[in-house]
N, C-alpha and C. Protein backbone atom coordinates (compact mmCIF):
# COMPACT_ATOMS: atom_id res chain seq x y z
N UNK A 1 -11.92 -69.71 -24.49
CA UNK A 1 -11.50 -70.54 -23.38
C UNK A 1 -10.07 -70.18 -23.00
N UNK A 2 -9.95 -69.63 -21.86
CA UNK A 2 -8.37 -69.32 -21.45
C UNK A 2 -7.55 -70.82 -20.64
N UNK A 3 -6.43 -70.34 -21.24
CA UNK A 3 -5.69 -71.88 -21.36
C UNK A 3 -4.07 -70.97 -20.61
N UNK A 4 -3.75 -71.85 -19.66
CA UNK A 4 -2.31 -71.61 -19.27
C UNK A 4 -1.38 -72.57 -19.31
N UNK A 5 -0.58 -72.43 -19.90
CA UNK A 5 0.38 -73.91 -20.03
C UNK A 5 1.64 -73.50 -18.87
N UNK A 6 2.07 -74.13 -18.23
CA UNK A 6 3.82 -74.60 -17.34
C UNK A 6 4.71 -74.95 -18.40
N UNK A 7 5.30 -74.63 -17.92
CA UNK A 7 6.84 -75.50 -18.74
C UNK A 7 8.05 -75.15 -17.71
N UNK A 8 9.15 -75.67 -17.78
CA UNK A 8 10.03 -75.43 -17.22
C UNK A 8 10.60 -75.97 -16.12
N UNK A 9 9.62 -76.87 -15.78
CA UNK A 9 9.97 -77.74 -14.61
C UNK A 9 11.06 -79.07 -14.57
N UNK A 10 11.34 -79.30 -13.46
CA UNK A 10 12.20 -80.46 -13.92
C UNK A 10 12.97 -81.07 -12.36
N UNK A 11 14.47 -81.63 -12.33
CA UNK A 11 15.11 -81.79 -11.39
C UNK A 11 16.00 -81.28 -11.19
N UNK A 12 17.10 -81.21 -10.30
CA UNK A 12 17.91 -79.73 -10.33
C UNK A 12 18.46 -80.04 -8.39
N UNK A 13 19.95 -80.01 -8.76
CA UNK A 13 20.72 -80.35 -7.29
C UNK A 13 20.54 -79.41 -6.22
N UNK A 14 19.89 -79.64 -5.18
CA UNK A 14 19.91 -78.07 -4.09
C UNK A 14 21.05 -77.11 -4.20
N UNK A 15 20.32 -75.80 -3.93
CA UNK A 15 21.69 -74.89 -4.21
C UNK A 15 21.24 -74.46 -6.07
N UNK A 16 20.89 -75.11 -7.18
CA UNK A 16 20.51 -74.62 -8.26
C UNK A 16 19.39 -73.42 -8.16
N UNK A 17 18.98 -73.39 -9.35
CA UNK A 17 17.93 -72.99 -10.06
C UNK A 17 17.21 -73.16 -11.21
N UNK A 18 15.91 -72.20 -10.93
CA UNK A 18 15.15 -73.21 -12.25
C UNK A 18 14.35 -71.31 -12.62
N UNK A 19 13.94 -71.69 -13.80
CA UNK A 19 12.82 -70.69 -14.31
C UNK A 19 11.78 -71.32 -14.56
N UNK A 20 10.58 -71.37 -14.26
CA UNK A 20 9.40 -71.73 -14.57
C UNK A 20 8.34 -70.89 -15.15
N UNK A 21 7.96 -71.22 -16.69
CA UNK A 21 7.17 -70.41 -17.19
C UNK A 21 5.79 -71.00 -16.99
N UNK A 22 4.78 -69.97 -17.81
CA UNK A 22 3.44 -69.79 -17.99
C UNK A 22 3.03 -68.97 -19.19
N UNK A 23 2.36 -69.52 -20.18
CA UNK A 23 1.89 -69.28 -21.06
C UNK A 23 0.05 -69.13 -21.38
N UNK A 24 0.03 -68.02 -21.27
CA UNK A 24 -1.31 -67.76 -21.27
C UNK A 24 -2.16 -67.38 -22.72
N UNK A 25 -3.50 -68.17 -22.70
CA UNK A 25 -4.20 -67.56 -24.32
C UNK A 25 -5.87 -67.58 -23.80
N UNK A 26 -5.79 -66.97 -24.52
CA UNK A 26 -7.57 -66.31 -24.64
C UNK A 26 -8.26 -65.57 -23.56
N UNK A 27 -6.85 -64.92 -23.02
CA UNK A 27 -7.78 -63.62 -22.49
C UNK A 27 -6.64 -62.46 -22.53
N UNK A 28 -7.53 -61.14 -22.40
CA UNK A 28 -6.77 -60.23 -22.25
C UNK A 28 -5.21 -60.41 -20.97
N UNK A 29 -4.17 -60.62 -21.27
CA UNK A 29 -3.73 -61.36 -20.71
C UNK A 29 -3.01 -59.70 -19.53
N UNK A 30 -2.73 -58.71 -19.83
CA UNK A 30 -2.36 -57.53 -18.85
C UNK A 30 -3.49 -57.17 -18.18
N UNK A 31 -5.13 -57.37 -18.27
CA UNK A 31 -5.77 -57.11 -17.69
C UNK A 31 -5.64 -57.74 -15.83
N UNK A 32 -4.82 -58.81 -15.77
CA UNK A 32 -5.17 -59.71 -14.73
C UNK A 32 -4.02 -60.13 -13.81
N UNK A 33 -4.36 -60.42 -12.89
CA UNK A 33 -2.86 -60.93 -11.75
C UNK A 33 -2.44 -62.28 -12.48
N UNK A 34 -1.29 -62.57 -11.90
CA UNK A 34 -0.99 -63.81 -12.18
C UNK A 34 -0.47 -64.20 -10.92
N UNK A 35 -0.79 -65.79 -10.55
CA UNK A 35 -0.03 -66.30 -9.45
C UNK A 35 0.78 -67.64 -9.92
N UNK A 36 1.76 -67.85 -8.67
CA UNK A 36 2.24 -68.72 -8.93
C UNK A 36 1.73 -69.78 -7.19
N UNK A 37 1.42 -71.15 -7.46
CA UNK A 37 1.09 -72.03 -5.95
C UNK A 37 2.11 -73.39 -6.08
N UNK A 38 2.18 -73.86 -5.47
CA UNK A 38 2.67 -74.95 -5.17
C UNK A 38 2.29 -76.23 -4.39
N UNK A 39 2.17 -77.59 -5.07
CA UNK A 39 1.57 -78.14 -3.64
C UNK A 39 2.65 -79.78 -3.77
N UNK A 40 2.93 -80.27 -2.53
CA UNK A 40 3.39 -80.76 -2.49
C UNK A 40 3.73 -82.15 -2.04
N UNK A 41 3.38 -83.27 -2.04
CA UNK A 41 2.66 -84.38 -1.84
C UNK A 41 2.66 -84.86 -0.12
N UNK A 42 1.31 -84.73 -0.07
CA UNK A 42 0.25 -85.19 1.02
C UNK A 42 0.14 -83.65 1.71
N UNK A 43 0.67 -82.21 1.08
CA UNK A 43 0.49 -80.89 1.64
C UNK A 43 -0.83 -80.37 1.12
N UNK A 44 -1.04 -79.39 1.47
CA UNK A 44 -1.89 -78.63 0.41
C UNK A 44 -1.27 -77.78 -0.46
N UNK A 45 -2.33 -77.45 -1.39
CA UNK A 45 -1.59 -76.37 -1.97
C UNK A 45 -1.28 -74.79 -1.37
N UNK A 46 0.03 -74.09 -1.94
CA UNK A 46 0.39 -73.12 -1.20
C UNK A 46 0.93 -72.18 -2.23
N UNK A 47 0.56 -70.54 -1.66
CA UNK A 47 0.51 -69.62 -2.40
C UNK A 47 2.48 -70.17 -2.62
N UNK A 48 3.04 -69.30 -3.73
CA UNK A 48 4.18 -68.54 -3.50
C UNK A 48 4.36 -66.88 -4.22
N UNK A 49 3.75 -67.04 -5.38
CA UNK A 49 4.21 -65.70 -5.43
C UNK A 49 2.83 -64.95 -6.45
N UNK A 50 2.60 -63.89 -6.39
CA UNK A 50 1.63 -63.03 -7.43
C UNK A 50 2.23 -61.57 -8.15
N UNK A 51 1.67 -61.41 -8.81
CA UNK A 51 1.97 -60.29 -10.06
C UNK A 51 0.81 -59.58 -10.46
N UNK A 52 0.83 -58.53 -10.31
CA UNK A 52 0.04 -57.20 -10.77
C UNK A 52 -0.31 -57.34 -12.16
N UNK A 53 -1.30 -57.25 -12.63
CA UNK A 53 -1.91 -56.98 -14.08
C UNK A 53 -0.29 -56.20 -15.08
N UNK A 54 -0.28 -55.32 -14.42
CA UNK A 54 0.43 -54.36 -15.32
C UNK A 54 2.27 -54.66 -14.59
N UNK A 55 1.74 -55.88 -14.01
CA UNK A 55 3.25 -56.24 -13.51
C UNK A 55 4.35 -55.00 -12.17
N UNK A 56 3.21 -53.45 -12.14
CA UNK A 56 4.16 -53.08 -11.36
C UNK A 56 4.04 -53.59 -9.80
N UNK A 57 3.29 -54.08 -9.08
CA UNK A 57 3.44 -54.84 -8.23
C UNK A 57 3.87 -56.29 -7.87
N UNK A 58 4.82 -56.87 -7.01
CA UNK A 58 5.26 -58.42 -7.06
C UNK A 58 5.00 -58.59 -5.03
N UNK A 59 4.67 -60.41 -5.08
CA UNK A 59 4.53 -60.69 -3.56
C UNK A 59 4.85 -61.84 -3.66
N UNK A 60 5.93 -62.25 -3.12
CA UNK A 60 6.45 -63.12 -3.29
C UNK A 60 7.00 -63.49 -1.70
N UNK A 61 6.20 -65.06 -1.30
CA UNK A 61 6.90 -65.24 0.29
C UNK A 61 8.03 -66.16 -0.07
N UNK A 62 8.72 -66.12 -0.57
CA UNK A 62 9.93 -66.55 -0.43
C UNK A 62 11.05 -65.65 -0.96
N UNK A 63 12.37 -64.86 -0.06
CA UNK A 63 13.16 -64.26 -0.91
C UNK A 63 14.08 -64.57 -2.42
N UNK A 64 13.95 -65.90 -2.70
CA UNK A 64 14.89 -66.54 -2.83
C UNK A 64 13.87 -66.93 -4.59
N UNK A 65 12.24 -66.82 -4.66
CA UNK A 65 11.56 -66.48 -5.52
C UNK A 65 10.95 -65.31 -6.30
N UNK A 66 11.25 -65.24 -7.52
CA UNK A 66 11.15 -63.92 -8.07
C UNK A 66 9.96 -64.48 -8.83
N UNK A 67 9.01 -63.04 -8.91
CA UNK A 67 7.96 -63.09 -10.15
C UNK A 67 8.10 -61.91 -10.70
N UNK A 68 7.94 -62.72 -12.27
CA UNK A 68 8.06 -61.36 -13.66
C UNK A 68 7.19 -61.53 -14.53
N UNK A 69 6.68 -61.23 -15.22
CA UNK A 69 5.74 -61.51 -16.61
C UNK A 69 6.16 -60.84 -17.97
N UNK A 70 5.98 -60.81 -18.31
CA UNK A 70 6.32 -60.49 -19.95
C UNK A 70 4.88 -60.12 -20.59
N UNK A 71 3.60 -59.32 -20.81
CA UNK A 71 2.60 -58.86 -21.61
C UNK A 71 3.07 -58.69 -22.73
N UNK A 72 3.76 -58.79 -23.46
CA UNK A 72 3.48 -58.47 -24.60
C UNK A 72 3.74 -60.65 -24.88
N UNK A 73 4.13 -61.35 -24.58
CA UNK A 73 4.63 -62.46 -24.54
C UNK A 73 3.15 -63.34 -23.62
N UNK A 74 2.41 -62.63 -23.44
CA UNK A 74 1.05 -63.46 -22.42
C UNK A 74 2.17 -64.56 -21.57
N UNK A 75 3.14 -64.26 -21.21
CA UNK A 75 3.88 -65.11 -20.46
C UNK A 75 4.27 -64.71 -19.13
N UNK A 76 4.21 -65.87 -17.74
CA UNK A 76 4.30 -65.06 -16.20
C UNK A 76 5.59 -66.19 -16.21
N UNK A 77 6.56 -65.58 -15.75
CA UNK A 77 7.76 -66.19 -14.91
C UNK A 77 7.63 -66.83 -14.01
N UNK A 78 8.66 -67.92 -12.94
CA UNK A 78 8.83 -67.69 -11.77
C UNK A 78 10.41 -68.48 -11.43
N UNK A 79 10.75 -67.13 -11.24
CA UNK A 79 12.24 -67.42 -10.73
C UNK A 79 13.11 -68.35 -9.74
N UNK A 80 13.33 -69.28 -9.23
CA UNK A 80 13.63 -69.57 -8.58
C UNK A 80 15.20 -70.01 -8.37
N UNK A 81 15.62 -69.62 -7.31
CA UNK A 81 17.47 -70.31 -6.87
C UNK A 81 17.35 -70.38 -4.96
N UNK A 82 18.39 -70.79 -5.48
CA UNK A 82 18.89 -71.40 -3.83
C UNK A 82 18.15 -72.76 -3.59
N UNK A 83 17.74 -72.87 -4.65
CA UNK A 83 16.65 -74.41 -4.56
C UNK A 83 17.01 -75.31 -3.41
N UNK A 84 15.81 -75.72 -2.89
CA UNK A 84 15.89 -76.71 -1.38
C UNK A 84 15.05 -77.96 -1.79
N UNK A 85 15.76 -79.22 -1.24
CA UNK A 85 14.22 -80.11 -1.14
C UNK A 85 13.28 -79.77 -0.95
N UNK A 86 13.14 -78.88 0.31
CA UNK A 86 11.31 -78.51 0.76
C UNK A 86 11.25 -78.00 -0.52
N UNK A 87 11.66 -77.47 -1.05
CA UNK A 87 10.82 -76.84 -2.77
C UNK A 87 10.55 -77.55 -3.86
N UNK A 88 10.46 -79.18 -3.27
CA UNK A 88 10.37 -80.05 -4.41
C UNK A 88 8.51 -80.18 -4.04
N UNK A 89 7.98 -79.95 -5.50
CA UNK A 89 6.33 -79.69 -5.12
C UNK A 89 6.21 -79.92 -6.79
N UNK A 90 4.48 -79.86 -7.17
CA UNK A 90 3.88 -79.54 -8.84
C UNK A 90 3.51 -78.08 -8.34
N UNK A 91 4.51 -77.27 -9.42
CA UNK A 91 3.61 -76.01 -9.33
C UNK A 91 3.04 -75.36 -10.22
N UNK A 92 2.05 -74.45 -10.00
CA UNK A 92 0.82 -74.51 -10.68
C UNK A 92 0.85 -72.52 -10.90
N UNK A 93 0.64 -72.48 -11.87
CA UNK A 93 0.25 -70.76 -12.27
C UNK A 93 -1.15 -70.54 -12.23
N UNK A 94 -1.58 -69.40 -12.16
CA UNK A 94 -3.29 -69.59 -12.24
C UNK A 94 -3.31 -68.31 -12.19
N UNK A 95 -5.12 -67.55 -13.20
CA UNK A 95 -4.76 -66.22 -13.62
C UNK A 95 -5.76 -65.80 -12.78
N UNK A 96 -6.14 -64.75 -12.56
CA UNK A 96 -6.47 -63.78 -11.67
C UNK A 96 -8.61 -63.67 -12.23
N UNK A 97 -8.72 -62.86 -10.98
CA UNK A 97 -10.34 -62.92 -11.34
C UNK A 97 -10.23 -61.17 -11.81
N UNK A 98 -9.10 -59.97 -11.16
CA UNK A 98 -8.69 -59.05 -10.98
C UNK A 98 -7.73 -58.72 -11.41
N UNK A 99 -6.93 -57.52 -11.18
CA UNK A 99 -5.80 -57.28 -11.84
C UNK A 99 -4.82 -57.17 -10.29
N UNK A 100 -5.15 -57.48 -9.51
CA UNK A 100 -4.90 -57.14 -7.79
C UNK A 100 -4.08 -58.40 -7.79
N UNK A 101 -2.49 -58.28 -6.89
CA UNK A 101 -1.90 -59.21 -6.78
C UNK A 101 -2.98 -59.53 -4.83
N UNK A 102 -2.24 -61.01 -5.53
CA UNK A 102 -3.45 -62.01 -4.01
C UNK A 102 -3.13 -63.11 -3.60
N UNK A 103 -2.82 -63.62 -2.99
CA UNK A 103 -2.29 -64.90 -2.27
C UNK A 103 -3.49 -65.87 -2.06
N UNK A 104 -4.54 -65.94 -1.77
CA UNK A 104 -5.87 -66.59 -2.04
C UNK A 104 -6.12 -67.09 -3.34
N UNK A 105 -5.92 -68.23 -3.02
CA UNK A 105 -6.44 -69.25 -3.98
C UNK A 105 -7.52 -69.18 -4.84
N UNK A 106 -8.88 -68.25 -4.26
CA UNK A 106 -9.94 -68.11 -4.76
C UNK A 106 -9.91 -67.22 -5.38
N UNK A 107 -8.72 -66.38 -5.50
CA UNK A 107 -9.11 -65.02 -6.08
C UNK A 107 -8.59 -65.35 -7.57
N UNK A 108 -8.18 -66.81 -7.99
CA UNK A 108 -7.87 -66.91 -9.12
C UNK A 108 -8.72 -68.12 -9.59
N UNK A 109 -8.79 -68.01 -11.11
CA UNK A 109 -10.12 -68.48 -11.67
C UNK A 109 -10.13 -69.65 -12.73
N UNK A 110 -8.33 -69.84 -12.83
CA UNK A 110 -8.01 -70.14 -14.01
C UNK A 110 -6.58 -71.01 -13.66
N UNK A 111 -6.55 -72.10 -13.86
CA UNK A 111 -5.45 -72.98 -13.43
C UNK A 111 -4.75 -73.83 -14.89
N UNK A 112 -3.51 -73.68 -14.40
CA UNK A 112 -2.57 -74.71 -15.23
C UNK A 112 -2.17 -76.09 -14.65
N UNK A 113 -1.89 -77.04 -15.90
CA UNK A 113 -1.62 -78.29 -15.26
C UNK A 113 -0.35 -78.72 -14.45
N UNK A 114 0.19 -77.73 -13.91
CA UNK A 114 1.49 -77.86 -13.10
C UNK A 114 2.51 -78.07 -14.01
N UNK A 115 4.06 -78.15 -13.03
CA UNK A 115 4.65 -78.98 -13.45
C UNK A 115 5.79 -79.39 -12.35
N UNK A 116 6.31 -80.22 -12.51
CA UNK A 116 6.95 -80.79 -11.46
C UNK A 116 8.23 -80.28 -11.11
N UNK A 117 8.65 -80.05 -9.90
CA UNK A 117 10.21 -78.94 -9.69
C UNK A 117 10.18 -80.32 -8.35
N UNK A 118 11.39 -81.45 -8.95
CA UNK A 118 12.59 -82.06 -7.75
C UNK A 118 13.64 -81.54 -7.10
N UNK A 119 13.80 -81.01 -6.47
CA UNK A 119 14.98 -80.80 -5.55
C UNK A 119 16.14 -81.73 -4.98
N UNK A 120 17.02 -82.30 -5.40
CA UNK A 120 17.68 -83.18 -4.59
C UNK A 120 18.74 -82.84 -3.87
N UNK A 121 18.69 -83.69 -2.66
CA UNK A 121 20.07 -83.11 -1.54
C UNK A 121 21.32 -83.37 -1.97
């Protein structure tokens, strides 16, 4: 059973930053993309960033968000600074059906229980 845990979330004055991890078990964990979504209350959920199996590809729509992973660590990053209110959301990692970075929701198979990133003005 593949399991992804969040951590890293929290509150944090606009203008900060945060790192938000992901911890992945029971699957080949370099075989597969990793994404990062966000959703944010009464929004839907929304891509922000994905990662290549082998990590050499990153897509990330926000400049200001970085994605990294660590394979040997089954662990996916996600960088964030310049933090804004609009970036106050639960965000959610989720692993890949592929090793293809993807912004589609469907193309991932495997979800974590979020975690919460406040932004305050």
């Amino acid at each position: 059973q593949v399991q992804l845990v969040e951590s890293g979330g929290g509150l944090v004055q606009a203008g900060g930053s945060l790192r938000l991890s992901c911890a992945a078990s029971g699957r080949t964990f370099s075989s597969v993309a990793m994404g990062w979504f966000r959703q944010a209350p009464g929004e839907e959920r929304e891509f922000v960033a994905s990662i290549s199996g082998n990590g050499g590809n990153t897509y990330s729509v926000k400049d200001r968000f970085t994605i990294s992973r660590d394979n040997a660590k089954n662990t996916v990053y996600l960088h964030m600074n310049s933090l804004k209110p609009d970036d106050t959301a639960v965000y959610y990692c989720a692993a890949g059906r592929g090793s293809r970075t993807s912004r589609v929701a469907g193309s991932y198979d495997v979800w974590g229980q979020g975690t919460q990133v406040t932004v305050s003005s």
